[in-house]
Protein backbone atom coordinates (compact mmCIF):
# COMPACT_ATOMS: atom_id res chain seq x y z
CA UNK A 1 14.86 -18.26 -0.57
CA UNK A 2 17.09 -20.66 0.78
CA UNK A 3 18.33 -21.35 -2.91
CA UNK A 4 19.02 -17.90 -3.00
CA UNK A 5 21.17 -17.50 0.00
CA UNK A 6 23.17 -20.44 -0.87
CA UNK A 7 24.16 -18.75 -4.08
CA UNK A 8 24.80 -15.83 -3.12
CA UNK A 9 27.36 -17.25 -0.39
CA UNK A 10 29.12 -19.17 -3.52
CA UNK A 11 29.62 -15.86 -5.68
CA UNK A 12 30.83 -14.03 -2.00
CA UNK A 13 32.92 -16.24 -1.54
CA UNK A 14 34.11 -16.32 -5.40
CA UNK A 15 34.54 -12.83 -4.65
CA UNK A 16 36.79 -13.33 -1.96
CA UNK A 17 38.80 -15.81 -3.49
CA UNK A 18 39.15 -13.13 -6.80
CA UNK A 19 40.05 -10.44 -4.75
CA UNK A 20 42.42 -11.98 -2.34
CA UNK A 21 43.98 -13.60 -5.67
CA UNK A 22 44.26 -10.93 -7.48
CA UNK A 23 45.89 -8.28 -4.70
CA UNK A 24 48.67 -11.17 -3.86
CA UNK A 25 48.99 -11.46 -7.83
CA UNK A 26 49.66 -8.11 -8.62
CA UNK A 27 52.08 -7.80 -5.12
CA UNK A 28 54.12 -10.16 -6.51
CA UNK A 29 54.40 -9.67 -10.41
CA UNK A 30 54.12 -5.88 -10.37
CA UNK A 31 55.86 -5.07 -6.75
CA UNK A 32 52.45 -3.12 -5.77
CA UNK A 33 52.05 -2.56 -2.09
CA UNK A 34 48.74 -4.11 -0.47
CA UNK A 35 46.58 -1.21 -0.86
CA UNK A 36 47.68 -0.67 -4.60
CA UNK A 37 47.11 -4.36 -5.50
CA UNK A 38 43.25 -4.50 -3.49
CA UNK A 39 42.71 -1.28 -5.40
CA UNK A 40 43.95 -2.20 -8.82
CA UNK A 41 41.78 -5.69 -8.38
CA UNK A 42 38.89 -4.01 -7.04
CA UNK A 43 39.25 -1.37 -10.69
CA UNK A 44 39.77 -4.21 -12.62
CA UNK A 45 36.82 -6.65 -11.81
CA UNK A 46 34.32 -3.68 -11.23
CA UNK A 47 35.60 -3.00 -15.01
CA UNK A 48 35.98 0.42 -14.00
CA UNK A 49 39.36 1.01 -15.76
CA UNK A 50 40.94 4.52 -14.15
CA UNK A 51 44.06 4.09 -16.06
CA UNK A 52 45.73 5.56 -13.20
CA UNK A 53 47.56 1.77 -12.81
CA UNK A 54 48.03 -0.80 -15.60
CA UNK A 55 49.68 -4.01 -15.87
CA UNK A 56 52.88 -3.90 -16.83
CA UNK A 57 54.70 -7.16 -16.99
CA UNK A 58 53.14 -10.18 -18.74
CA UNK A 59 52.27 -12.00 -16.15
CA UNK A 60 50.13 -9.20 -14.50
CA UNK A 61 48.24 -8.97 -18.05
CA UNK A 62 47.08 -12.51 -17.93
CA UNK A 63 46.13 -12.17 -14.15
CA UNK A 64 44.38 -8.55 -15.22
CA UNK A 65 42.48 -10.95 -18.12
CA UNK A 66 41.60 -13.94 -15.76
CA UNK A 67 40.42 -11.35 -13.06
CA UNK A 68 38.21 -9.72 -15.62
CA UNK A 69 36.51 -13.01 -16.72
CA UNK A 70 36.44 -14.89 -13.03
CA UNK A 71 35.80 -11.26 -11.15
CA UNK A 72 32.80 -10.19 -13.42
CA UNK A 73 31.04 -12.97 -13.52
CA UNK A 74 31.10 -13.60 -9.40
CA UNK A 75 30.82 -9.47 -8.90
CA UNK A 76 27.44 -9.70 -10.88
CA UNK A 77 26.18 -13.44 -9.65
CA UNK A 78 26.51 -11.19 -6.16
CA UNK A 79 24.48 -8.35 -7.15
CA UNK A 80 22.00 -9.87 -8.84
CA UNK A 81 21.47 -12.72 -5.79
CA UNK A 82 22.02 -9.98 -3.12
CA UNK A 83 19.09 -7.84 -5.18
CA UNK A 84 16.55 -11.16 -5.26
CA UNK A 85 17.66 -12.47 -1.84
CA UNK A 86 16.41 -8.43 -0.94
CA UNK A 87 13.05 -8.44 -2.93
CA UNK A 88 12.31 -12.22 -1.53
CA UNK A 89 12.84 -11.49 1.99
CA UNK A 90 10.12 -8.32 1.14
CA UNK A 91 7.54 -10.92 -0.48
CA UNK A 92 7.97 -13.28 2.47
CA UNK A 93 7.69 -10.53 5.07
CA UNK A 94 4.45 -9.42 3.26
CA UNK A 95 3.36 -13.17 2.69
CA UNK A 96 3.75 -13.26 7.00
CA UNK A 97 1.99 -10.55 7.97
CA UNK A 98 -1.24 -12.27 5.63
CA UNK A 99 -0.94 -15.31 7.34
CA UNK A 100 -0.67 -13.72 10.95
CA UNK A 101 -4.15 -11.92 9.81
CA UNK A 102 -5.42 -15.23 8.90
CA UNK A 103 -4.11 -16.66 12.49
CA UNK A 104 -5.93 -13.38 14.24
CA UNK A 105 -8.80 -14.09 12.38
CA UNK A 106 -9.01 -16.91 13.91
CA UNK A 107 -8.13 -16.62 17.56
CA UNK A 108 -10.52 -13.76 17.66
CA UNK A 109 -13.43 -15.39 16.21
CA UNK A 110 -13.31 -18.91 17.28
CA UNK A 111 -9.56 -19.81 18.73
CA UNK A 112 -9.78 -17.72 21.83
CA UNK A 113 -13.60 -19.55 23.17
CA UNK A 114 -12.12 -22.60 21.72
CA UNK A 115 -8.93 -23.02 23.30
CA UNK A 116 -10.26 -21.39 26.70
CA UNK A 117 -13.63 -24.02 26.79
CA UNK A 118 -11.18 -27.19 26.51
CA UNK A 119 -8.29 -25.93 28.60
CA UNK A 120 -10.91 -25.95 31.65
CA UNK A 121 -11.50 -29.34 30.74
CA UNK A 122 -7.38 -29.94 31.80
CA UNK A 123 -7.15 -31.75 34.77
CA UNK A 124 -3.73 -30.31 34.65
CA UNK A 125 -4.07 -27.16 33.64
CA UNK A 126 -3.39 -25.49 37.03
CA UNK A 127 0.07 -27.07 36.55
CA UNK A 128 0.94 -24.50 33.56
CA UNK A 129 -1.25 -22.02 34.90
CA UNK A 130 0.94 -19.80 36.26
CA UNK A 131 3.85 -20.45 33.18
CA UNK A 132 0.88 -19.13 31.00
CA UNK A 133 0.38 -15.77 32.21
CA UNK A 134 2.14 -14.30 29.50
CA UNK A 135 3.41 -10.10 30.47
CA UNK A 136 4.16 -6.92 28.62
CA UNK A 137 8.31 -7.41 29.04
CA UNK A 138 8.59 -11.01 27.88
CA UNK A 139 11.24 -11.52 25.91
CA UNK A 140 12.71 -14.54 23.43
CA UNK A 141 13.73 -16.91 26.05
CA UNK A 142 10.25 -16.53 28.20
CA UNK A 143 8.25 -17.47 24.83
CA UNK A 144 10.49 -20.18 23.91
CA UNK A 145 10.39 -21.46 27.64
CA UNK A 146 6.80 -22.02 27.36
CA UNK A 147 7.08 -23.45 24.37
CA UNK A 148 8.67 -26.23 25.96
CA UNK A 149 6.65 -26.48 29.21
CA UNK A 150 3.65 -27.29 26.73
CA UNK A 151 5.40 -29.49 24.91
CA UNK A 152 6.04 -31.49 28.20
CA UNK A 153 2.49 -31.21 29.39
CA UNK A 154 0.04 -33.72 29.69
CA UNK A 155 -2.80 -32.43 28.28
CA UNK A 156 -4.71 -34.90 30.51
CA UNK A 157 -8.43 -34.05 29.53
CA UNK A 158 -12.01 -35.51 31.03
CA UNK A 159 -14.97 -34.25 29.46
CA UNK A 160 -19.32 -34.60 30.26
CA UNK A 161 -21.36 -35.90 27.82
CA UNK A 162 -22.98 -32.62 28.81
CA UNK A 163 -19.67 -30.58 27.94
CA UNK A 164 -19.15 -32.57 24.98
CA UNK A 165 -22.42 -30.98 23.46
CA UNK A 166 -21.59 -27.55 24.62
CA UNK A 167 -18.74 -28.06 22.39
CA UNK A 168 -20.58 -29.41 19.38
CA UNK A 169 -22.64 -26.25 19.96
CA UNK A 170 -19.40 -23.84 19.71
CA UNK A 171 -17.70 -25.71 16.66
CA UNK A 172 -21.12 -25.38 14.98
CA UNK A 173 -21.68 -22.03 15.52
CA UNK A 174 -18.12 -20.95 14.36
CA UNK A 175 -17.09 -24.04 12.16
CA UNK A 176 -17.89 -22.42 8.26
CA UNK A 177 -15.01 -20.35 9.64
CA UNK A 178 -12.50 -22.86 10.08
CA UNK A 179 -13.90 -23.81 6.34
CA UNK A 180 -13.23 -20.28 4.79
CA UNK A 181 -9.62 -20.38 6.18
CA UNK A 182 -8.67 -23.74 5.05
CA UNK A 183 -9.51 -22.73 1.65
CA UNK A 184 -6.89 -19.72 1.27
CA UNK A 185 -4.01 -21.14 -0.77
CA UNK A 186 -1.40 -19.12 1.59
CA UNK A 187 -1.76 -21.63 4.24
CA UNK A 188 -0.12 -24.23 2.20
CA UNK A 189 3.48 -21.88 3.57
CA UNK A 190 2.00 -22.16 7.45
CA UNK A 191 1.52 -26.22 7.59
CA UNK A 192 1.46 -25.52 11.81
CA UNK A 193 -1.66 -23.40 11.31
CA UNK A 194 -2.98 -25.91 8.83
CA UNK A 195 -2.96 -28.79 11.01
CA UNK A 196 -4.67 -27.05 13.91
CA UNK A 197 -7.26 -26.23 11.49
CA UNK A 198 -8.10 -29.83 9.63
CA UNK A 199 -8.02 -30.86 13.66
CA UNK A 200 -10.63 -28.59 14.40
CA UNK A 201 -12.79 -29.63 11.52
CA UNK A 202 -12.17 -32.77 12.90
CA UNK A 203 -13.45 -32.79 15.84
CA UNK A 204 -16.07 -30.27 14.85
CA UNK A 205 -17.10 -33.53 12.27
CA UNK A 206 -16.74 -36.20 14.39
CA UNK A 207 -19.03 -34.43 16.86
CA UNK A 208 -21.85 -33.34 15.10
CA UNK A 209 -22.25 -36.87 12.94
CA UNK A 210 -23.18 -38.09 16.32
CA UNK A 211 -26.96 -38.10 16.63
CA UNK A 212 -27.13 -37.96 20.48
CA UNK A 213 -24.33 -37.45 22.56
CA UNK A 214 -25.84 -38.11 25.70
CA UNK A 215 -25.53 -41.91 24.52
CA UNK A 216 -22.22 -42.29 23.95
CA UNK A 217 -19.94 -45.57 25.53
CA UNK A 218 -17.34 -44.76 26.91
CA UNK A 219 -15.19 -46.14 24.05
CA UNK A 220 -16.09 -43.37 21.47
CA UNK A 221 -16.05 -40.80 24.31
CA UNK A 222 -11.82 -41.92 24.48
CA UNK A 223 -11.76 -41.94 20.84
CA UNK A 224 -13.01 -38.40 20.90
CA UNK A 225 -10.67 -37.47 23.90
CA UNK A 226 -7.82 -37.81 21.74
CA UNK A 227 -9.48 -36.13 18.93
CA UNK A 228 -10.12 -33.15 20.92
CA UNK A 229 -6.59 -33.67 23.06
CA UNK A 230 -4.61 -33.40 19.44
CA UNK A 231 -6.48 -30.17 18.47
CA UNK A 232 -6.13 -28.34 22.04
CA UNK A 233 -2.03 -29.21 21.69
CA UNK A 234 -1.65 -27.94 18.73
CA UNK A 235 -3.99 -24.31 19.21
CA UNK A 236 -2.07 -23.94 22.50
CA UNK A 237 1.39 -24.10 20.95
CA UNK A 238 -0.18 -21.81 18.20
CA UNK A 239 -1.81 -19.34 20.36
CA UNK A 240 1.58 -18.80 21.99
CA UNK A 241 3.26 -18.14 19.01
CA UNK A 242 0.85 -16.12 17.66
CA UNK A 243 1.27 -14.23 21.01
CA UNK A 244 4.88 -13.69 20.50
CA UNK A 245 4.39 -12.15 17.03
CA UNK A 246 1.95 -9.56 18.14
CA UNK A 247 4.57 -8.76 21.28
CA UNK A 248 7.17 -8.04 18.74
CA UNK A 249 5.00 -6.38 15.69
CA UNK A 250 1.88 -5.26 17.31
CA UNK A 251 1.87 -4.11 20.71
CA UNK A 252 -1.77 -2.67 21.08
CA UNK A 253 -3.40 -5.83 19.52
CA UNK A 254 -0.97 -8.18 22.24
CA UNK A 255 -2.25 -5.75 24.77
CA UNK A 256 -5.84 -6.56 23.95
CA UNK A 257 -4.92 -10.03 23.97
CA UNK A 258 -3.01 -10.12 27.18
CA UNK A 259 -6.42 -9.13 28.50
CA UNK A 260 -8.02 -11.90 27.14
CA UNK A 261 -5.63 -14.65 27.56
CA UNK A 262 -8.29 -17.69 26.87
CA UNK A 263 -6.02 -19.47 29.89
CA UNK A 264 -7.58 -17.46 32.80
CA UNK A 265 -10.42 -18.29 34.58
CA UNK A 266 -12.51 -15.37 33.65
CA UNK A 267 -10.76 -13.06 30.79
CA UNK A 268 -12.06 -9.95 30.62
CA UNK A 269 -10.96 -7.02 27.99
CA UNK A 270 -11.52 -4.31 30.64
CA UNK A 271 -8.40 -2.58 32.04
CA UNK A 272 -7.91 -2.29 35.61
């Protein structure tokens, strides 16, 4: 797309350029006022051809011949980039809204317990709490605010051998999921998503090729701290994201998950 748009803002301004050439042109060799000359231009790259003006002096016939060659071929680069640029911004639109499913998909069925198990394993999660209770009327700036307060946090997380198993259990239970995604080819356009997922198989790997994790030292307990610490950053920053679509396409699905923001102590999607 980006092709696209660059092309069509060479033929615009090829456009321009024609037009703005070809009105002072035909001021000046055929003593047209302004609005005649834009007009006669306009007639003459369009190749409409009213007959209601023509080019008298010899001059304004080369100009009406070089208009006609330069104008045509900029008027139709425009339509014909305009028309894609339209028809690709559709297809991407469409391609969005598939990879948003994808990214509901998996909130709903495994991101939501996921990301709401390890964030009570933040010693500093209290910190952001309140920044993460995310409201009905939040608007651009709020969204990209918190953005940037997780970007600064610390993500400082201590974990139980016993809590460590509960999480084994959960990855288990929900991990051919994480599989099923990873192998739709439309996630090669989300690389975000992508690399929250091959985290979470990660970790989900690393866990369960452990034969008893009640055994661990304490060095391969760090060495899965940051494991688990590089999935949790990135399905925060994705789950508010994901938020901020559904605020600005869906609103009954963001109320549902306002509800069940996996940051509060005890979500619930009941409505008081």
């Amino acid at each position: 797309m980006k092709q696209v748009f660059l092309r069509l803002r060479i033929f615009i301004i090829m456009l321009i350029c024609v037009l703005v050439a070809g009105t002072v042109g035909f001021m000046i060799l055929e003593r047209l006022t302004a609005t005649d000359s834009f007009y006669f231009t306009v007639v003459t790259i369009s190749t409409v051809g009213y007959g209601d003006i023509n080019p008298v002096t010899s001059g304004a016939k080369i100009l009406s011949i070089v208009l006609i060659l330069a104008g045509v071929s900029s008027f139709t680069g425009f339509i014909v980039n305009g028309t894609q640029l339209l028809v690709e911004r559709r297809q991407e639109n469409l391609r969005n809204k598939r990879l948003n499913m994808l990214t509901g998909i998996f909130f709903s069925e495994l991101g939501n317990n996921l990301l709401h198990f390890i964030s009570s394993l933040d010693t500093e999660i209290n910190l952001l709490r309140n920044d993460l209770q995310v409201v009905n009327d939040w608007n651009d700036i709020d969204f990209k605010e918190l953005v940037k307060s997780l970007k600064k946090h610390k993500y400082n997380i201590m974990v139980s051998k016993s809590e460590l198993k509960a999480l084994s259990k959960l990855l288990k239970e929900e991990g051919d999921l994480v599989l099923r995604l990873l192998e739709n080819p439309s996630l090669v356009e989300r690389e975000r998503f992508t690399d929250l997922l091959r985290a979470t198989i990660h970790v989900k790997n690393e866990l369960q090729l452990r034969n008893d994790l009640s055994e661990l030292p304490q060095a391969d307990i760090d060495h899965l701290l940051n494991d688990i610490k590089r999935a949790y950053m990135l399905l925060a920053e994705e789950w508010i994201i994901y938020m901020w679509y559904l605020q600005k396409n869906y609103p009954y699905m963001f109320s549902l998950a306002l509800r069940t923001n996996p940051f509060y102590l005890n979500p619930s999607p009941i409505v008081n």
